[in-house]
C-alpha atoms as a PDB file:
ATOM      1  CA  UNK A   1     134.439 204.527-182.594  1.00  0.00           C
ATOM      2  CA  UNK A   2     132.539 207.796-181.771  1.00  0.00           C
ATOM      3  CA  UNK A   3     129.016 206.092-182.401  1.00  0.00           C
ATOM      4  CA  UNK A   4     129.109 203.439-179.914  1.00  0.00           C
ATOM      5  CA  UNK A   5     130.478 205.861-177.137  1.00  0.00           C
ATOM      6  CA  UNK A   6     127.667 208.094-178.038  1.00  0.00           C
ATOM      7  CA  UNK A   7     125.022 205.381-177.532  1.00  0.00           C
ATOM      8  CA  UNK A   8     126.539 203.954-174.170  1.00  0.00           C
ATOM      9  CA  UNK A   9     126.118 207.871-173.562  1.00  0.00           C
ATOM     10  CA  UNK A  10     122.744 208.199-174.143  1.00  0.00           C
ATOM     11  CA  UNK A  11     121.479 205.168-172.675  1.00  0.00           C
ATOM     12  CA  UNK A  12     123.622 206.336-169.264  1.00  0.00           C
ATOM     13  CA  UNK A  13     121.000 208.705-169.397  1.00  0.00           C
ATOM     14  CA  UNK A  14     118.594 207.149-169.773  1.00  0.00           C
ATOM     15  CA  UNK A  15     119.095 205.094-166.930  1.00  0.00           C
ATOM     16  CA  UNK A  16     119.721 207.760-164.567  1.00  0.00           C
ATOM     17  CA  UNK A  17     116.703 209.203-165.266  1.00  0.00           C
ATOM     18  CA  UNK A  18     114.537 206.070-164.955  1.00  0.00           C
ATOM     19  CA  UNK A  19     116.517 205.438-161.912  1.00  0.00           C
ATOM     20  CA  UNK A  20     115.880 208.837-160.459  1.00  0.00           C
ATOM     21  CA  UNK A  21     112.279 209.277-161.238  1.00  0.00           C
ATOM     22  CA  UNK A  22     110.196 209.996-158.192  1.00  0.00           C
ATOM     23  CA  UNK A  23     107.980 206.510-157.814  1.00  0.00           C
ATOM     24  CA  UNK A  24     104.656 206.831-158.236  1.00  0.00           C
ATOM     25  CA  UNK A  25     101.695 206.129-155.687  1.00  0.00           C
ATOM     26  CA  UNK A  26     100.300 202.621-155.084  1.00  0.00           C
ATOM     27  CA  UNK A  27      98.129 201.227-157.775  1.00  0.00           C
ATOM     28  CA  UNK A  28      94.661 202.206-155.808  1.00  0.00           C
ATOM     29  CA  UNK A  29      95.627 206.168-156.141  1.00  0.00           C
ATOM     30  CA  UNK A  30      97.731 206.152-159.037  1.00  0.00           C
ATOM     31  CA  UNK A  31      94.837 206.940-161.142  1.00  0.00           C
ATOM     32  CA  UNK A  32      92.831 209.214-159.034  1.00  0.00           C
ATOM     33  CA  UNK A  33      89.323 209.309-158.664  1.00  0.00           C
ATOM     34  CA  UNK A  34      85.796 210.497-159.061  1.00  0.00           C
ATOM     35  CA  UNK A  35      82.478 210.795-157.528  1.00  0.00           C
ATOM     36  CA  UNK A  36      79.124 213.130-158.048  1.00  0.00           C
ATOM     37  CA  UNK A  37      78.329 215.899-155.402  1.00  0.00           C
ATOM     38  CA  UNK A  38      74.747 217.344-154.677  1.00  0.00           C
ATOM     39  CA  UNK A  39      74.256 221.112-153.978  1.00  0.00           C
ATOM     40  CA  UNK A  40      71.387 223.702-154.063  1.00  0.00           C
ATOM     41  CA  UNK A  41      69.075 221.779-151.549  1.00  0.00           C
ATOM     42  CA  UNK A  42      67.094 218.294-152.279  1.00  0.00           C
ATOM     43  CA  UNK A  43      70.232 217.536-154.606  1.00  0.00           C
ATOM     44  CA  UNK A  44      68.931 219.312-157.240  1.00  0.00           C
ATOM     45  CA  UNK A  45      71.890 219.623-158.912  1.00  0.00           C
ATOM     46  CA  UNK A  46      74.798 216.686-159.021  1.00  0.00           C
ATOM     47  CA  UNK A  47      78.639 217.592-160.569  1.00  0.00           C
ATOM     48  CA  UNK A  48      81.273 215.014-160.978  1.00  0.00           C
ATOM     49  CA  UNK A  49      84.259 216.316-158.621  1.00  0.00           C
ATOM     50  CA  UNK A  50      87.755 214.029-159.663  1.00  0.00           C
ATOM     51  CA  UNK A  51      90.000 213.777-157.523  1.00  0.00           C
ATOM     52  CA  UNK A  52      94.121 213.681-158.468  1.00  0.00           C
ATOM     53  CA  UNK A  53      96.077 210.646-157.706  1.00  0.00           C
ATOM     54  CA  UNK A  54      98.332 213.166-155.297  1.00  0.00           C
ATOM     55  CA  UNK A  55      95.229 213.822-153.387  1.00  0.00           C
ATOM     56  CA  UNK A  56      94.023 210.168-153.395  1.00  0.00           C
ATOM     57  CA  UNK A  57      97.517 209.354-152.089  1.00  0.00           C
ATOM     58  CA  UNK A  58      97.581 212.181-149.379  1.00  0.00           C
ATOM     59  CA  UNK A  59      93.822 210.503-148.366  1.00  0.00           C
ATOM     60  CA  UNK A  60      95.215 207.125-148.167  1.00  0.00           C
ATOM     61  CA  UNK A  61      98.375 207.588-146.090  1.00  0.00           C
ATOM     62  CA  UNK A  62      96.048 209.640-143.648  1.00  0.00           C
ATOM     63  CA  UNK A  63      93.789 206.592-143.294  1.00  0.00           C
ATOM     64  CA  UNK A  64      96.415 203.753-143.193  1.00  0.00           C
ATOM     65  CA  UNK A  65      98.104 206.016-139.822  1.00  0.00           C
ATOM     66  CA  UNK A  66      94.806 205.182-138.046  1.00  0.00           C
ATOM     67  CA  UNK A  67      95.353 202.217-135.500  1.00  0.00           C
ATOM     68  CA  UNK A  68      92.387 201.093-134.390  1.00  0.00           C
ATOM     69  CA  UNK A  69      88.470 202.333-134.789  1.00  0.00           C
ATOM     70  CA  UNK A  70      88.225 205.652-133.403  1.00  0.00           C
ATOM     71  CA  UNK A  71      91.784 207.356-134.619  1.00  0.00           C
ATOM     72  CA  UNK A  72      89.832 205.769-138.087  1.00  0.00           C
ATOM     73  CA  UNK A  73      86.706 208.057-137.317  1.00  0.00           C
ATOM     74  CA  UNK A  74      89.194 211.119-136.626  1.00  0.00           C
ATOM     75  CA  UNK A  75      90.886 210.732-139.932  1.00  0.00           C
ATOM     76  CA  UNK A  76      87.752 210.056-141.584  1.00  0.00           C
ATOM     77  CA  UNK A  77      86.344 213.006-140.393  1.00  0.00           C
ATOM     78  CA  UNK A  78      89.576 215.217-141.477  1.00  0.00           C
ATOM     79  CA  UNK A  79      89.890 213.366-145.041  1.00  0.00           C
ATOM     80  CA  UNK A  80      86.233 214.028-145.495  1.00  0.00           C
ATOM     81  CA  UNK A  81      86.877 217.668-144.768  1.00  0.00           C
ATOM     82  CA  UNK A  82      89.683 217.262-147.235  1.00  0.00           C
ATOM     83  CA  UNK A  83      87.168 216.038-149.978  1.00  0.00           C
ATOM     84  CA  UNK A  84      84.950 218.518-149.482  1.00  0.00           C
ATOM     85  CA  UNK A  85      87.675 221.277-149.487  1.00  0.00           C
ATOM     86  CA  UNK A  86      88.880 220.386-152.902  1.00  0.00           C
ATOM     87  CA  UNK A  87      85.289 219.969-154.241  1.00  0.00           C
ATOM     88  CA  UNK A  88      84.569 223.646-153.793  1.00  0.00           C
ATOM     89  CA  UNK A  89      87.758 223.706-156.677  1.00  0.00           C
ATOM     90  CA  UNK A  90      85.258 221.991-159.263  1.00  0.00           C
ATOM     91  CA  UNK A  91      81.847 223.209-157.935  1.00  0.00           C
ATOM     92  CA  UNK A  92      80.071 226.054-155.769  1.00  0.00           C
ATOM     93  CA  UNK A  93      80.054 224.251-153.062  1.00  0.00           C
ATOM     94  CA  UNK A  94      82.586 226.351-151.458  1.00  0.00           C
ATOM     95  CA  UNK A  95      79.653 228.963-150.388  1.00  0.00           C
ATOM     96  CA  UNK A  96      78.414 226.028-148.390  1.00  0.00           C
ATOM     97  CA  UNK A  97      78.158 227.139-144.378  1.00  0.00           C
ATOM     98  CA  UNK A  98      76.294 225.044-141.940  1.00  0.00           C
ATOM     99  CA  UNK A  99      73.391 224.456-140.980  1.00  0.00           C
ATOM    100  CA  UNK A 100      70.961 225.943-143.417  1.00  0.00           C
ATOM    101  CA  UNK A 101      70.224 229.412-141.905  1.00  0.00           C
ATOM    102  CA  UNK A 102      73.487 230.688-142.940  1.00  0.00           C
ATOM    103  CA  UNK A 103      73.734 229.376-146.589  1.00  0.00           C
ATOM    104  CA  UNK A 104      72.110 232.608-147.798  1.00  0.00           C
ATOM    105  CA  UNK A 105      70.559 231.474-151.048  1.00  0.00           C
ATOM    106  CA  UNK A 106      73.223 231.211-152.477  1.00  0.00           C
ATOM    107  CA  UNK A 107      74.197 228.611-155.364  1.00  0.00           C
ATOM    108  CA  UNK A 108      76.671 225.801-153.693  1.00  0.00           C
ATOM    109  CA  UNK A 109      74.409 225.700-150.648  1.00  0.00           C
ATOM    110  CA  UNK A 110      73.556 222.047-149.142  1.00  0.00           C
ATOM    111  CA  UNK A 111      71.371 221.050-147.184  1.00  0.00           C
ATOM    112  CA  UNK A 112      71.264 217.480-145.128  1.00  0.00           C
ATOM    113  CA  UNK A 113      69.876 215.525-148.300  1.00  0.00           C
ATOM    114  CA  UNK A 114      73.193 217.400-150.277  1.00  0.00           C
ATOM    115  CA  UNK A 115      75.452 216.105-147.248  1.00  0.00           C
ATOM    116  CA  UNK A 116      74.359 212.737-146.084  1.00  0.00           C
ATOM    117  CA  UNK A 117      73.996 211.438-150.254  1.00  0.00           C
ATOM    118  CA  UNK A 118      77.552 213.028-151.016  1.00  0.00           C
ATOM    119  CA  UNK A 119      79.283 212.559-147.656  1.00  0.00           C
ATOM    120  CA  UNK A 120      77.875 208.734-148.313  1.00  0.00           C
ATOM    121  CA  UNK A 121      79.387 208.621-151.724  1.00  0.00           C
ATOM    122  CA  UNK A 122      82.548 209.550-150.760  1.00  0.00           C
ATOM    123  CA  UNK A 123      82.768 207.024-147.693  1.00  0.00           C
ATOM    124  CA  UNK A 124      81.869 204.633-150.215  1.00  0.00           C
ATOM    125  CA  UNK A 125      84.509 205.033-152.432  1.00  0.00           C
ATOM    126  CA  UNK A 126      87.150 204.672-149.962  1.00  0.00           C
ATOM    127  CA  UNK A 127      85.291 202.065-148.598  1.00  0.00           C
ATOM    128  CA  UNK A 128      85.615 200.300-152.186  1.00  0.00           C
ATOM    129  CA  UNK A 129      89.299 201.127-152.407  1.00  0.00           C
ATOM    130  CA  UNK A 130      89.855 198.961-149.164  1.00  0.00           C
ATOM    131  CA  UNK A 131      91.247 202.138-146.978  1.00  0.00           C
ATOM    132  CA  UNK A 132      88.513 201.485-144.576  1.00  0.00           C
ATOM    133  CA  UNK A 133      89.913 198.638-141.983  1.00  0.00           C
ATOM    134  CA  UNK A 134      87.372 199.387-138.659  1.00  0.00           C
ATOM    135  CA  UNK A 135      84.013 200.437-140.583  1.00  0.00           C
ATOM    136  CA  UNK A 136      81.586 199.509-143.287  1.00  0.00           C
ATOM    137  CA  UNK A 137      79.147 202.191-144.531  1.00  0.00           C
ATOM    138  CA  UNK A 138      75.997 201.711-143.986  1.00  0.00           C
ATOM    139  CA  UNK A 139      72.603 203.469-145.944  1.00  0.00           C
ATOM    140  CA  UNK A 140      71.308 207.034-144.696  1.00  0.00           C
ATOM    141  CA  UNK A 141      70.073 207.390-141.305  1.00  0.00           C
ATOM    142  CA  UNK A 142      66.935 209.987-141.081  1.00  0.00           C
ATOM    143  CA  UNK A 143      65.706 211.192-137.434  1.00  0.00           C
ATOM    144  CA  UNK A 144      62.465 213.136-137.302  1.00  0.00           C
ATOM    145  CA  UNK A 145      61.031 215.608-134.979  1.00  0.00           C
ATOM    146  CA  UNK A 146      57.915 217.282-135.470  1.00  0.00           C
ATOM    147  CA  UNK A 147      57.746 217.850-138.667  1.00  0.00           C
ATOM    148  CA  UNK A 148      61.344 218.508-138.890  1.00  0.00           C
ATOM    149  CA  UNK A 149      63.509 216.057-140.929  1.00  0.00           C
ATOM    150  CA  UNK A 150      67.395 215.416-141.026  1.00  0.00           C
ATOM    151  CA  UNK A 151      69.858 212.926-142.767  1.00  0.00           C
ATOM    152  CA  UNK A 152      73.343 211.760-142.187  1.00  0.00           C
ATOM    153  CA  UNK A 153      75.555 209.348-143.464  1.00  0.00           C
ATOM    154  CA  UNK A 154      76.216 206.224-141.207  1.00  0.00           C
ATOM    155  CA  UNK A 155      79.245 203.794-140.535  1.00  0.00           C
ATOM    156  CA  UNK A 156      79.492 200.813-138.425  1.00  0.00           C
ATOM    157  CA  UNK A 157      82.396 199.754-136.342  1.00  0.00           C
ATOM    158  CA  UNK A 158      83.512 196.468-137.180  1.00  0.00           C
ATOM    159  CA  UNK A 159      84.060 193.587-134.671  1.00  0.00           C
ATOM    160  CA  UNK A 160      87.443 192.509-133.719  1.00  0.00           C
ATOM    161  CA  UNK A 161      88.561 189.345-135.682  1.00  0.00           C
ATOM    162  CA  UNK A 162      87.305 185.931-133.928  1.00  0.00           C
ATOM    163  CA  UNK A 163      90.213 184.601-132.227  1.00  0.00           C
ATOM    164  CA  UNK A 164      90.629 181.219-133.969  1.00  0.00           C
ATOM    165  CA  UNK A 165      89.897 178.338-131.019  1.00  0.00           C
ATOM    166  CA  UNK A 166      92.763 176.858-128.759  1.00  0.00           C
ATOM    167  CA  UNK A 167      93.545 173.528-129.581  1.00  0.00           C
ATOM    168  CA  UNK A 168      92.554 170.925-126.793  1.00  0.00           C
ATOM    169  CA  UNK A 169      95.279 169.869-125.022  1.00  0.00           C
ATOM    170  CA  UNK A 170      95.187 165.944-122.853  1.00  0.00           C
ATOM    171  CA  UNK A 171      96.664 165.706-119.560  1.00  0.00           C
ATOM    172  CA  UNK A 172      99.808 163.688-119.730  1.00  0.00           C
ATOM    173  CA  UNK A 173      98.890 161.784-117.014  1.00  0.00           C
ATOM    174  CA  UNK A 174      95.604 160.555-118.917  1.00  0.00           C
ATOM    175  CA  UNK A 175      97.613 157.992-120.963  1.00  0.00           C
ATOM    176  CA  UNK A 176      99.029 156.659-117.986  1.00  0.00           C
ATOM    177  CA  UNK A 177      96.078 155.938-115.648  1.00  0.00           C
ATOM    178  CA  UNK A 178      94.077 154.405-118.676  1.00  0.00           C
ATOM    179  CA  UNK A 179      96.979 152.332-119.371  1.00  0.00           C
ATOM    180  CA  UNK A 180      97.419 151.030-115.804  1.00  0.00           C
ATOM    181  CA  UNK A 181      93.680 150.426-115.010  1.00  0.00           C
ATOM    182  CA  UNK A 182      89.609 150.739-115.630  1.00  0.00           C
ATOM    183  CA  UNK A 183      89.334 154.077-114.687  1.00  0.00           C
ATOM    184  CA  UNK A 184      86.413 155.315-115.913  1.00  0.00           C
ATOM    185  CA  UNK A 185      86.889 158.770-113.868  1.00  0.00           C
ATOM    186  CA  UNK A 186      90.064 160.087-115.815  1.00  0.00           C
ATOM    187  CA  UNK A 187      87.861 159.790-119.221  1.00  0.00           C
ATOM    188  CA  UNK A 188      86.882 163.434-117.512  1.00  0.00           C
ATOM    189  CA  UNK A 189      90.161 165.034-117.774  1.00  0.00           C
ATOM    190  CA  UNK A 190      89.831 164.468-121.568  1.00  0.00           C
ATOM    191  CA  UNK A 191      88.941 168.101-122.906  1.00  0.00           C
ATOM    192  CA  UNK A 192      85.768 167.570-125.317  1.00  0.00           C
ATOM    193  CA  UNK A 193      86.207 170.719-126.729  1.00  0.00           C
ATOM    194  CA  UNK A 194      88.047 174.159-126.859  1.00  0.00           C
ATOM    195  CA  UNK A 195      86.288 176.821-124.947  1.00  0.00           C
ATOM    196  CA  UNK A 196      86.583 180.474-125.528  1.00  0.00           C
ATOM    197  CA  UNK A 197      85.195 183.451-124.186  1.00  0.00           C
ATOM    198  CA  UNK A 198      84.073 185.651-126.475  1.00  0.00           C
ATOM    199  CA  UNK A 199      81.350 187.774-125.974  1.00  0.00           C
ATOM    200  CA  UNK A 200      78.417 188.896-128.615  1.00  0.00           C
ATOM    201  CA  UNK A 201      79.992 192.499-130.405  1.00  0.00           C
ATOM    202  CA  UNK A 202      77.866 193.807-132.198  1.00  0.00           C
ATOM    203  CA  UNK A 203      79.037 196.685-134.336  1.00  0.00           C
ATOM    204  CA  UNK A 204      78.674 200.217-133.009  1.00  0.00           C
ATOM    205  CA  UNK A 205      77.027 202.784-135.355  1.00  0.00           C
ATOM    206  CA  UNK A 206      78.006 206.148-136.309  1.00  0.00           C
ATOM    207  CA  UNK A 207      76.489 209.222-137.918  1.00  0.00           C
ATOM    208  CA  UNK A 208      78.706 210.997-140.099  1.00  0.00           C
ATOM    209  CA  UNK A 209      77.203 214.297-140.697  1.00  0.00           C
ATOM    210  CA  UNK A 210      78.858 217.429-142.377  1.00  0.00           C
ATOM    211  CA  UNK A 211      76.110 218.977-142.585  1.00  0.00           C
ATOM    212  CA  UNK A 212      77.004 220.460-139.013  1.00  0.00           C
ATOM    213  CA  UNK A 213      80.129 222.445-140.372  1.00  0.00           C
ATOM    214  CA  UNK A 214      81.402 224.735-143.158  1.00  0.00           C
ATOM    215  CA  UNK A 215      82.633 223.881-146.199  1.00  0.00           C
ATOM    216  CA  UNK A 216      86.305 221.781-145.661  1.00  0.00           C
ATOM    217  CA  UNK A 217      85.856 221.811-141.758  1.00  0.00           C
ATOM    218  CA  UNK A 218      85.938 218.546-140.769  1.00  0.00           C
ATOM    219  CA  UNK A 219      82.571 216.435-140.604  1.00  0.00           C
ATOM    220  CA  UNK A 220      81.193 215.641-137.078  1.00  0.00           C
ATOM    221  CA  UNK A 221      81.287 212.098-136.126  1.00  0.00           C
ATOM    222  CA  UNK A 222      79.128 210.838-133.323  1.00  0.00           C
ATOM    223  CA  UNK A 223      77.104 207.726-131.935  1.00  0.00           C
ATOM    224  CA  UNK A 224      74.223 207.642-134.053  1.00  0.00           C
ATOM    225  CA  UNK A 225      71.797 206.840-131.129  1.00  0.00           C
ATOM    226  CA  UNK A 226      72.876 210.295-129.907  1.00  0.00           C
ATOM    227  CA  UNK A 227      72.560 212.237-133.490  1.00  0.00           C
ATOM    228  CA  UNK A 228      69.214 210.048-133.290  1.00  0.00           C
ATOM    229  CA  UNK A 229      68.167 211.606-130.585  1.00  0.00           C
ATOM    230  CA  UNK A 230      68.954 214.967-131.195  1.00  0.00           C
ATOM    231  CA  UNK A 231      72.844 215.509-131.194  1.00  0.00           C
ATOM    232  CA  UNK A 232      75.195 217.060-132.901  1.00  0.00           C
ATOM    233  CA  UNK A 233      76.315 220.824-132.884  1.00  0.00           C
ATOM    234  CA  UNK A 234      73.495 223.553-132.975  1.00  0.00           C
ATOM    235  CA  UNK A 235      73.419 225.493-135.792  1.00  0.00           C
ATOM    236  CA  UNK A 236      69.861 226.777-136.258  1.00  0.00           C
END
């Protein structure tokens, strides 16, 4: 009689412990990711930073709080700080400090080809995970001055959804005067067609460039005809 009593025992256990488990992260960060990271200028060198499903998770539930376009450029700019940040764990890139006059030769630096190839990388991977509901990434921008060049990573904001068209409604008194006479005049209550107003949006575009900060800080986000024409923090 023991025996069975000691199997309903064990599979008690079991069960609590299933029960009690903490549940695991949704099926886009439950197995974590990776992506490749330039450093030491002209991305002469590329490592493969992974990052943990906890991480993935903590980047995803910062995204998802973001309600409409810009809070999405906010937490893009943070989690991007955040991806950074947990690079310099798996590479030098932790001596990274803006700008390029303040690198110091040293191995980890980056310049704006380092940033705007991995800053695009990573945009692109949350962009392929779905976690990007205002934006799509768009290639490298480049502005040029003299004989000065600098990259960034770009986004574009994404229209608002077309409104689907109101259906076209007929007087009720249409019916009626056709009915009761040749009245040619009330064909021109008849609504031919829905009409809405919605005006031409085109997407707005964005440089995302963390070139402009330290290592982890997070990345500057800013109309790219501004960073076009010169904008962004100075740090020369």
């Amino acid at each position: 009689m023991a025996l069975p009593r000691l199997r309903l025992l064990a599979l008690s256990v079991f069960l609590c412990a299933v029960l009690s488990a903490p549940r695991a992260a949704g099926p886009e960060a439950a197995a974590g990711a990776r992506f490749e990271i330039c450093y030491n200028y002209g991305c002469r060198h590329e490592e493969t930073v992974v990052i943990d499903s906890g991480q993935l998770e903590r980047v995803r539930r910062r995204l998802a709080r973001a309600g409409d376009a810009s809070a999405e450029r906010a937490a893009l700019a943070e989690v991007l700080g955040w991806l950074y940040r947990g690079a310099a764990t798996q590479t030098p890139v932790g001596s990274d400090r803006r700008g390029n006059l303040l690198d110091g030769g040293g191995d980890g630096r980056m310049d704006c080809i380092d940033h705007s190839i991995s800053t695009t990388r990573m945009l692109r991977l949350l962009e392929a995970r779905g976690w990007l509901r205002f934006h799509q990434v768009l290639p490298r921008a480049r502005r040029s001055r003299l004989i000065f060049q600098h990259f960034s990573a770009v986004i574009e904001e994404l229209p608002p959804p077309a409104r689907a068209p109101a259906e076209a409604e007929i007087p009720d008194h249409v019916a009626t005067l056709l009915a009761l006479c040749d009245c040619p005049d009330a064909v021109h209550d008849i609504p031919t067609e829905a009409r809405v107003e919605m005006p031409a949006s085109v997407g707005t575009h964005y440089a995302v460039d963390s070139w402009f900060v330290d290592n982890g800080e997070p990345a500057v986000v800013l109309p790219l005809a501004e960073w076009l024409n010169g904008g962004g923090p100075n740090v020369q």
